[in-house]
N, C-alpha and C. Protein backbone atom coordinates (compact mmCIF):
# COMPACT_ATOMS: atom_id res chain seq x y z
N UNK A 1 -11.81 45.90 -7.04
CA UNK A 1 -11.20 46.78 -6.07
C UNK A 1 -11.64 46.46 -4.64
N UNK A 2 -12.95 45.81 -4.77
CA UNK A 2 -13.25 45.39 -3.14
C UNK A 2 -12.72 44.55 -2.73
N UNK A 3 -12.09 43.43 -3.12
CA UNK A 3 -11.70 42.43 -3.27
C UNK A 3 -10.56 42.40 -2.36
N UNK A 4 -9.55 43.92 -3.04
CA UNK A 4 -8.37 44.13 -2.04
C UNK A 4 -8.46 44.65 -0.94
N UNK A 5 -9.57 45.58 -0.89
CA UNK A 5 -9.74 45.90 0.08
C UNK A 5 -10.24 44.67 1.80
N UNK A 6 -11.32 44.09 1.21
CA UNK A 6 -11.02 42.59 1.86
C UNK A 6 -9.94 42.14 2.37
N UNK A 7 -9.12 41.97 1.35
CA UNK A 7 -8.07 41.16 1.65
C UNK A 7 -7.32 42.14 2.37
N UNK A 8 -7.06 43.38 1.83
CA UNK A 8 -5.82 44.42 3.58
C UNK A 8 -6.41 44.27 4.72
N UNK A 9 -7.59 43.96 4.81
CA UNK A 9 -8.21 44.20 6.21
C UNK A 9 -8.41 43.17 6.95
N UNK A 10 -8.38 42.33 6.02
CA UNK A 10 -7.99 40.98 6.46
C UNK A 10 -6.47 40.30 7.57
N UNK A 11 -5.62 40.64 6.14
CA UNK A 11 -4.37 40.48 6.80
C UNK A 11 -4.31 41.70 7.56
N UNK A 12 -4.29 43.06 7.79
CA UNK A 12 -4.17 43.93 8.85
C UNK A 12 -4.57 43.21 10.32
N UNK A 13 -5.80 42.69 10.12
CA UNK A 13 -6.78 41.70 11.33
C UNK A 13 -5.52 40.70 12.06
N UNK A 14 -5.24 40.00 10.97
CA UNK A 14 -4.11 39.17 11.56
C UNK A 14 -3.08 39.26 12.43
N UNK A 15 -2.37 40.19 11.45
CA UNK A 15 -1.09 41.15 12.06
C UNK A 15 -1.56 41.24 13.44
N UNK A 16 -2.53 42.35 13.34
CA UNK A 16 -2.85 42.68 14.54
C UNK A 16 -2.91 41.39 16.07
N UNK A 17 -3.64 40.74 15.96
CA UNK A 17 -3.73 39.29 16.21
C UNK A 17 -2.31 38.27 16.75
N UNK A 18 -1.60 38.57 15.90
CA UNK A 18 -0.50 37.89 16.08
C UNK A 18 0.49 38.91 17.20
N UNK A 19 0.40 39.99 17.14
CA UNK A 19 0.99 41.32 17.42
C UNK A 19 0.70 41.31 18.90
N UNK A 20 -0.12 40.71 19.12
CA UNK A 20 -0.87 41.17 20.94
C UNK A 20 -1.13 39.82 21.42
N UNK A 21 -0.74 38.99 21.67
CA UNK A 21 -0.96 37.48 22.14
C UNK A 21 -1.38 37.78 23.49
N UNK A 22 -2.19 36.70 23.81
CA UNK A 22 -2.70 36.29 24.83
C UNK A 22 -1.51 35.32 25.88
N UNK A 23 -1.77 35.89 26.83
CA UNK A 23 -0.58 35.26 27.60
C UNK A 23 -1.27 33.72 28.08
N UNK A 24 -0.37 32.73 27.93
CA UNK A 24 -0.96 31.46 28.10
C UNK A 24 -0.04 30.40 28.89
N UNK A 25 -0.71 29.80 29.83
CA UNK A 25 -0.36 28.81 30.57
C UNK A 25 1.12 27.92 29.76
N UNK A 26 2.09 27.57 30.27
CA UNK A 26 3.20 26.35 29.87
C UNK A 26 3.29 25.70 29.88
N UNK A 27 3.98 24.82 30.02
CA UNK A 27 3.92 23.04 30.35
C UNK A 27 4.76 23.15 31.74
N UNK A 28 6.36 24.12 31.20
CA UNK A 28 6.73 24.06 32.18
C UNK A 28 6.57 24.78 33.34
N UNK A 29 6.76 24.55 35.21
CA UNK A 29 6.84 24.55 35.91
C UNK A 29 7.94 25.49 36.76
N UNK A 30 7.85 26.39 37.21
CA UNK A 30 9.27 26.99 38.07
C UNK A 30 9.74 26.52 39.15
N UNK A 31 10.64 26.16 39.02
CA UNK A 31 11.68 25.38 40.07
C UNK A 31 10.96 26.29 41.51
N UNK A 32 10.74 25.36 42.75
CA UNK A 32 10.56 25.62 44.07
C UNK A 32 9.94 25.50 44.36
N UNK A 33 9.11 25.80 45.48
CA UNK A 33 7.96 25.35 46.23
C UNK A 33 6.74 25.28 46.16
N UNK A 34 6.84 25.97 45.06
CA UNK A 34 5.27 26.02 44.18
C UNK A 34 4.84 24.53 44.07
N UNK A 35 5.66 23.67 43.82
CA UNK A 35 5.20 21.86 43.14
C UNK A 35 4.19 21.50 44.69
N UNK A 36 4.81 21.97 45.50
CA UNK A 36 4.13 21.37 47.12
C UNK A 36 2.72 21.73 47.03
N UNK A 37 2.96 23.19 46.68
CA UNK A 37 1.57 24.08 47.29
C UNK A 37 0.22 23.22 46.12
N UNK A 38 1.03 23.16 44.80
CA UNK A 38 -0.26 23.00 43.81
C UNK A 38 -0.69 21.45 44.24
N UNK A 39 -2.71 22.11 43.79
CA UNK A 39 -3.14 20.77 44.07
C UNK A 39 -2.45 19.34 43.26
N UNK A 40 -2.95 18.11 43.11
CA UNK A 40 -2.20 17.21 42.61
C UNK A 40 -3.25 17.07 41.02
N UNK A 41 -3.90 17.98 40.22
CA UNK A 41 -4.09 18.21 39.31
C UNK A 41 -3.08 19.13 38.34
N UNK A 42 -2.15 19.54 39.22
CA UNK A 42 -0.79 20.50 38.78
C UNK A 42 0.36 20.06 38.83
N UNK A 43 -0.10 18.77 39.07
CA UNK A 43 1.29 17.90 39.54
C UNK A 43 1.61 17.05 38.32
N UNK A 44 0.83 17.51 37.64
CA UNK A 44 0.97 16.58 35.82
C UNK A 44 2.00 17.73 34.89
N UNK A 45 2.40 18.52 35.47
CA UNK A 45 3.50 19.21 35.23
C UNK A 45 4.75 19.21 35.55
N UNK A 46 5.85 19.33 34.67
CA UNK A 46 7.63 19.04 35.33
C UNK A 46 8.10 20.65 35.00
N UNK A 47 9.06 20.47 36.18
CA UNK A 47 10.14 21.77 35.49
C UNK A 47 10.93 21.25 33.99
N UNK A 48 11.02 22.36 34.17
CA UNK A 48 11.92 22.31 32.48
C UNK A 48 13.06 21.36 32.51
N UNK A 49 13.81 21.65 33.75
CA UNK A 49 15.31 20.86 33.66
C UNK A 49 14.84 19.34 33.84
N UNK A 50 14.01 18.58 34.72
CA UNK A 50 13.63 17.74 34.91
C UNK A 50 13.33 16.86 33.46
N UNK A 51 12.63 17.65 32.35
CA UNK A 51 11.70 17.54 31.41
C UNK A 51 12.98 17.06 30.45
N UNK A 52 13.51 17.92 30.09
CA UNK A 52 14.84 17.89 29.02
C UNK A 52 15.87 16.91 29.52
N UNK A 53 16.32 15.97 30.79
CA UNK A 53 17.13 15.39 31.39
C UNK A 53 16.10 13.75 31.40
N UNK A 54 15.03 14.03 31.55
CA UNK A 54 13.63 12.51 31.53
C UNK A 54 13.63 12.76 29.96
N UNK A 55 13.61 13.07 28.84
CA UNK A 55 13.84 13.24 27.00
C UNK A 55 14.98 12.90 27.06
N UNK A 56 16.36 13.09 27.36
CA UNK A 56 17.09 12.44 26.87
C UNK A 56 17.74 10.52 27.43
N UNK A 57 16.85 10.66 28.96
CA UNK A 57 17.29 9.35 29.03
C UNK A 57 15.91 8.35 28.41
N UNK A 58 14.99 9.25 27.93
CA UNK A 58 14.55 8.41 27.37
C UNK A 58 14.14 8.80 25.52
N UNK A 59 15.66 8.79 25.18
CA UNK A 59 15.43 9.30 23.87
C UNK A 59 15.69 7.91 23.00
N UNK A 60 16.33 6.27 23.41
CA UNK A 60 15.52 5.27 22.52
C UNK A 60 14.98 4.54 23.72
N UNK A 61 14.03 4.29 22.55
CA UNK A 61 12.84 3.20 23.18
C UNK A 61 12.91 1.99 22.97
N UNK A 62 13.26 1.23 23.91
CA UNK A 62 13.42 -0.26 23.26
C UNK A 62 11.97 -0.95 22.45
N UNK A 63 12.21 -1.65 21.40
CA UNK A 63 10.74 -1.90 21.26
C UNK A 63 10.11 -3.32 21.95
N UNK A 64 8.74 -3.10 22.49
CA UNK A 64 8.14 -4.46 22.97
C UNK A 64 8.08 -5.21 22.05
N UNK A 65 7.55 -6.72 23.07
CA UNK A 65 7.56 -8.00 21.96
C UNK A 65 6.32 -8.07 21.72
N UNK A 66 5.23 -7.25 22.02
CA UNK A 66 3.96 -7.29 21.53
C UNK A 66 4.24 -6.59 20.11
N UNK A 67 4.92 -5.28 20.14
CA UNK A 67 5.28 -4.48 18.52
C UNK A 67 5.95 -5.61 17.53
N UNK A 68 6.38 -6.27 18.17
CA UNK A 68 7.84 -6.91 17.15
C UNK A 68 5.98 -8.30 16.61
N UNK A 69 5.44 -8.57 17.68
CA UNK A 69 4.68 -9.81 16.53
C UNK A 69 3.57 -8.99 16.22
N UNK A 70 3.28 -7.97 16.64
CA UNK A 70 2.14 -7.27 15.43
C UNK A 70 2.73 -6.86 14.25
N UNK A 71 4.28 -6.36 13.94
CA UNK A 71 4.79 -6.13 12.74
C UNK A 71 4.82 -7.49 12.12
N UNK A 72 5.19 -8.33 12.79
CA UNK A 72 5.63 -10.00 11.79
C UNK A 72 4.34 -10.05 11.25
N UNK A 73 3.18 -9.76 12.37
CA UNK A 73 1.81 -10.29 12.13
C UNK A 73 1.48 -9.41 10.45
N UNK A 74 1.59 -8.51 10.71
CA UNK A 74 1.61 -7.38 8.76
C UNK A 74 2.35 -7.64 7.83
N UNK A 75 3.54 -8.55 8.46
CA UNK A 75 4.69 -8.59 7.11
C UNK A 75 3.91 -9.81 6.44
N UNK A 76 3.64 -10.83 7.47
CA UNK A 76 3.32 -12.28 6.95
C UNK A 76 1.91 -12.00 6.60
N UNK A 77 0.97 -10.94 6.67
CA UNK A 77 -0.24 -11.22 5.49
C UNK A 77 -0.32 -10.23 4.67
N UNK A 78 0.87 -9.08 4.71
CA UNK A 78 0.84 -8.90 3.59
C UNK A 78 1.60 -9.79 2.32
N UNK A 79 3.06 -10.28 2.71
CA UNK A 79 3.42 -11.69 1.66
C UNK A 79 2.28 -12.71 1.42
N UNK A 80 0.89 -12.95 2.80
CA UNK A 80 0.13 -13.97 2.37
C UNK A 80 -0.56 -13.28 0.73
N UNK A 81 -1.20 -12.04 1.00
CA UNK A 81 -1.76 -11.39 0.29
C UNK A 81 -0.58 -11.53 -1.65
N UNK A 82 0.15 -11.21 -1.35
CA UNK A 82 1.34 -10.91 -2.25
C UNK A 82 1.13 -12.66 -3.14
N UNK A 83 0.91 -13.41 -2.14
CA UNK A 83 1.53 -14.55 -2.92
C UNK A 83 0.35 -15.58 -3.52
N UNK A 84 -0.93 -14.87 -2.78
CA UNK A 84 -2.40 -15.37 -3.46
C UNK A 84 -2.42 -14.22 -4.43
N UNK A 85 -2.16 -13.16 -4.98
CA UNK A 85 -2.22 -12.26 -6.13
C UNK A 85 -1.28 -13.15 -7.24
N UNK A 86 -0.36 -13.26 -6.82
CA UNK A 86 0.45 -14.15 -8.24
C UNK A 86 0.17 -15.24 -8.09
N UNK A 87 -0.91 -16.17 -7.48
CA UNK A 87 -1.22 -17.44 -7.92
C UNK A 87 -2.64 -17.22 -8.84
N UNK A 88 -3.23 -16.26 -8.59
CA UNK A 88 -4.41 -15.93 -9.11
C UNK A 88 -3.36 -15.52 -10.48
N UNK A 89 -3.02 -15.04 -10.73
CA UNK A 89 -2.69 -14.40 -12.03
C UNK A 89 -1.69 -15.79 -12.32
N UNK A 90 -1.01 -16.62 -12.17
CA UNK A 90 -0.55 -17.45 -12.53
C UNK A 90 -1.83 -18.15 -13.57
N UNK A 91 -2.36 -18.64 -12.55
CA UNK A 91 -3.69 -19.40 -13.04
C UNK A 91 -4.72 -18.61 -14.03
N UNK A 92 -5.06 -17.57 -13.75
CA UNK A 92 -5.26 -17.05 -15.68
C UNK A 92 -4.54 -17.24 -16.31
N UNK A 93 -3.59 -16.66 -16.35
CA UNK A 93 -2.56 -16.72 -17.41
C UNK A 93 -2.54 -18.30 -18.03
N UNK A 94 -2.30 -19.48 -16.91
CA UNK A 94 -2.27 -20.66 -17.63
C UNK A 94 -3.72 -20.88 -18.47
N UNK A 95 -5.06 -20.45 -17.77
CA UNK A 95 -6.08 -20.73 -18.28
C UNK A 95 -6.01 -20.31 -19.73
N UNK A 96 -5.24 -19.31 -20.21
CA UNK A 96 -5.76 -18.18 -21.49
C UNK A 96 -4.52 -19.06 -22.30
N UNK A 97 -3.33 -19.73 -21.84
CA UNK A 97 -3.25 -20.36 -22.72
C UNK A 97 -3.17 -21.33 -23.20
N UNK A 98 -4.06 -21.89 -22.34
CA UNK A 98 -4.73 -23.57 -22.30
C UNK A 98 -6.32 -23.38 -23.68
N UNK A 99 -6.63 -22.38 -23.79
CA UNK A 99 -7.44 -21.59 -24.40
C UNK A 99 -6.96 -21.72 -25.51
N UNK A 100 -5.96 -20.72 -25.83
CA UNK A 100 -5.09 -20.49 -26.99
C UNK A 100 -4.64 -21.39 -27.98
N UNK A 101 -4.05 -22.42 -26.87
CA UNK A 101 -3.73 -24.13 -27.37
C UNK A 101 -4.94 -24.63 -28.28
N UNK A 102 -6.18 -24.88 -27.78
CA UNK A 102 -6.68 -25.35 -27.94
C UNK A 102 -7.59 -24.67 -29.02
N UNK A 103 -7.49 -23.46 -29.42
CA UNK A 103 -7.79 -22.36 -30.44
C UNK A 103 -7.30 -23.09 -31.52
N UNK A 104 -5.67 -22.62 -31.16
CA UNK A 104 -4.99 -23.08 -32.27
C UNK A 104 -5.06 -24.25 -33.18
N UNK A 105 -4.86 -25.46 -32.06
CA UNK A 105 -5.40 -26.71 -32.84
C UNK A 105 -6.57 -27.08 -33.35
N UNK A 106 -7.82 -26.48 -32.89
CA UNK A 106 -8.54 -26.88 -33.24
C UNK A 106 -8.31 -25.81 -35.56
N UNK A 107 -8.37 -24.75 -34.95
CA UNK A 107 -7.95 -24.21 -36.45
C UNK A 107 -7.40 -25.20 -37.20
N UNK A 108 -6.03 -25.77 -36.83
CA UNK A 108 -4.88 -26.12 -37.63
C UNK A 108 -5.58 -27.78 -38.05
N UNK A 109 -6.21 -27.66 -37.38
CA UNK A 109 -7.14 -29.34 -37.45
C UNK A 109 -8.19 -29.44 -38.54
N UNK A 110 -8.60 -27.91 -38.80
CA UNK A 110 -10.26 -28.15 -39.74
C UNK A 110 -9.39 -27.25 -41.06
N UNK A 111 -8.21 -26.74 -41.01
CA UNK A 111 -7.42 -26.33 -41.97
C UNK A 111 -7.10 -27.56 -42.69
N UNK A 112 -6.39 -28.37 -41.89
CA UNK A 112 -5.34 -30.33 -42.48
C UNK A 112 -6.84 -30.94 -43.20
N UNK A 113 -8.41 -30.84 -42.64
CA UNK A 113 -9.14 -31.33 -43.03
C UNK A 113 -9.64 -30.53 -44.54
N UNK A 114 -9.63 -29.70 -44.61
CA UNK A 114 -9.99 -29.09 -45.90
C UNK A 114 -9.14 -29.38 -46.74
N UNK A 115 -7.90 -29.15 -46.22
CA UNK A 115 -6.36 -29.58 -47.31
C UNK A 115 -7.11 -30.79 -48.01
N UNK A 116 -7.09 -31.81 -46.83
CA UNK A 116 -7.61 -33.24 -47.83
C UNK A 116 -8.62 -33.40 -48.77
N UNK A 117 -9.92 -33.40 -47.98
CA UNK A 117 -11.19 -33.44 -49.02
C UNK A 117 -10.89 -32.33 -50.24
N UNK A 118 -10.55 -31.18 -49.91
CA UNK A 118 -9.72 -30.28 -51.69
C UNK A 118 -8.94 -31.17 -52.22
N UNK A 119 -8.13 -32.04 -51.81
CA UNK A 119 -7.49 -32.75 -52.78
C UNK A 119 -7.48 -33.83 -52.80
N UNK A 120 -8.63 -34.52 -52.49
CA UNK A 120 -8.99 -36.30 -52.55
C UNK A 120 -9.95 -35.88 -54.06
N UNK A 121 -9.54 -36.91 -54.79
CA UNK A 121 -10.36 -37.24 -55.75
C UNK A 121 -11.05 -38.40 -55.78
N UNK A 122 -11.14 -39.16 -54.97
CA UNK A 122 -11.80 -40.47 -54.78
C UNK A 122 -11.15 -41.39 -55.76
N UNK A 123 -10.13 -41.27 -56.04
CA UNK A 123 -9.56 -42.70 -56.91
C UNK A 123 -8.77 -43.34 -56.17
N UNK A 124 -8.18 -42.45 -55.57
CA UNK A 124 -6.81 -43.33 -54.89
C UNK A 124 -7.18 -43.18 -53.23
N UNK A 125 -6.25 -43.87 -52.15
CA UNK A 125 -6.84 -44.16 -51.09
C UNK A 125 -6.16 -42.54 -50.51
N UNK A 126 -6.60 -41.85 -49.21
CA UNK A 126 -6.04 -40.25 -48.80
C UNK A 126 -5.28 -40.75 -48.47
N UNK A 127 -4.30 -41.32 -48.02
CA UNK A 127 -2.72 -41.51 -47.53
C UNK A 127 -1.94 -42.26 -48.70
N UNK A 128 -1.37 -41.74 -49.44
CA UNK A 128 -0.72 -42.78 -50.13
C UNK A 128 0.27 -43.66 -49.61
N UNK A 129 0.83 -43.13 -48.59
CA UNK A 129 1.73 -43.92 -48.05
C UNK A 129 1.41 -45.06 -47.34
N UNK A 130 0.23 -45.55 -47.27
CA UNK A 130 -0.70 -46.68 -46.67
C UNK A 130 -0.81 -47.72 -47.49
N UNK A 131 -0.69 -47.31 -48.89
CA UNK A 131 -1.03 -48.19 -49.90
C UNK A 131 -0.27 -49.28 -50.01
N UNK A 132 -0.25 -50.44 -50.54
CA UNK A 132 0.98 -51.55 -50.70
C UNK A 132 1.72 -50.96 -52.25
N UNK A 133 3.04 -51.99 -51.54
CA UNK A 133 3.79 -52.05 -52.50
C UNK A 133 3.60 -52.79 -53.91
N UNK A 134 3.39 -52.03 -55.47
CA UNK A 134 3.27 -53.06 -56.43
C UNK A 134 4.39 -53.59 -57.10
């Protein structure tokens, strides 16, 4: 129950708060003679019409040629980046199955060798097809 109570008095606080503002300085400026009188620390201020008429003639921005080669400069290392990631993974990949290859054969190699000595009986030569013709 305290909890809510907290919390109404809380947001009541707010309300309140929001309810009574503090009156606060603008950006903009009132048209007339005021621009003369203020020191030139007040002079970093425009009237409104001025403000909204300088926004729209400068609503595009052409871009510089310093922006245009700092973007090339990001495109081209991030593709550098891009294209040393798939050479690295190229090159495992070939490694694992330069690996594999060589797994394999060696298996399929001491497999062909057992085949034989299991079935050499020492009478006849292991290739028969070596033998001459009688």
């Amino acid at each position: 129950m305290t909890w809510t109570r907290v919390l109404l008095l809380s947001l009541l606080t707010g309300v309140l708060l929001l309810e009574f503002p503090r009156e606060a300085e603008s950006a903009a400026v009132q048209d007339g003679n005021e621009m003369e009188t203020m020191g030139s620390s007040k002079r970093v201020f425009m009237p409104a019409s001025a403000a909204s008429s300088f926004f729209k003639r400068r609503s595009r921005r052409s871009v510089g040629y310093a922006e245009l080669i700092a973007e090339q400069r990001v495109k081209l290392a991030a593709s550098e980046r891009r294209r040393e990631y798939n050479e690295e993974q190229r090159d495992e990949y070939e490694n694992y199955l330069e690996e594999e290859r060589d797994e394999q054969y060696e298996r399929t190699r001491e497999k062909n060798e057992q085949w034989r000595e299991f079935h050499y009986d020492g009478m006849y030569p292991r290739y028969p097809h070596h033998r001459p013709y009688v």
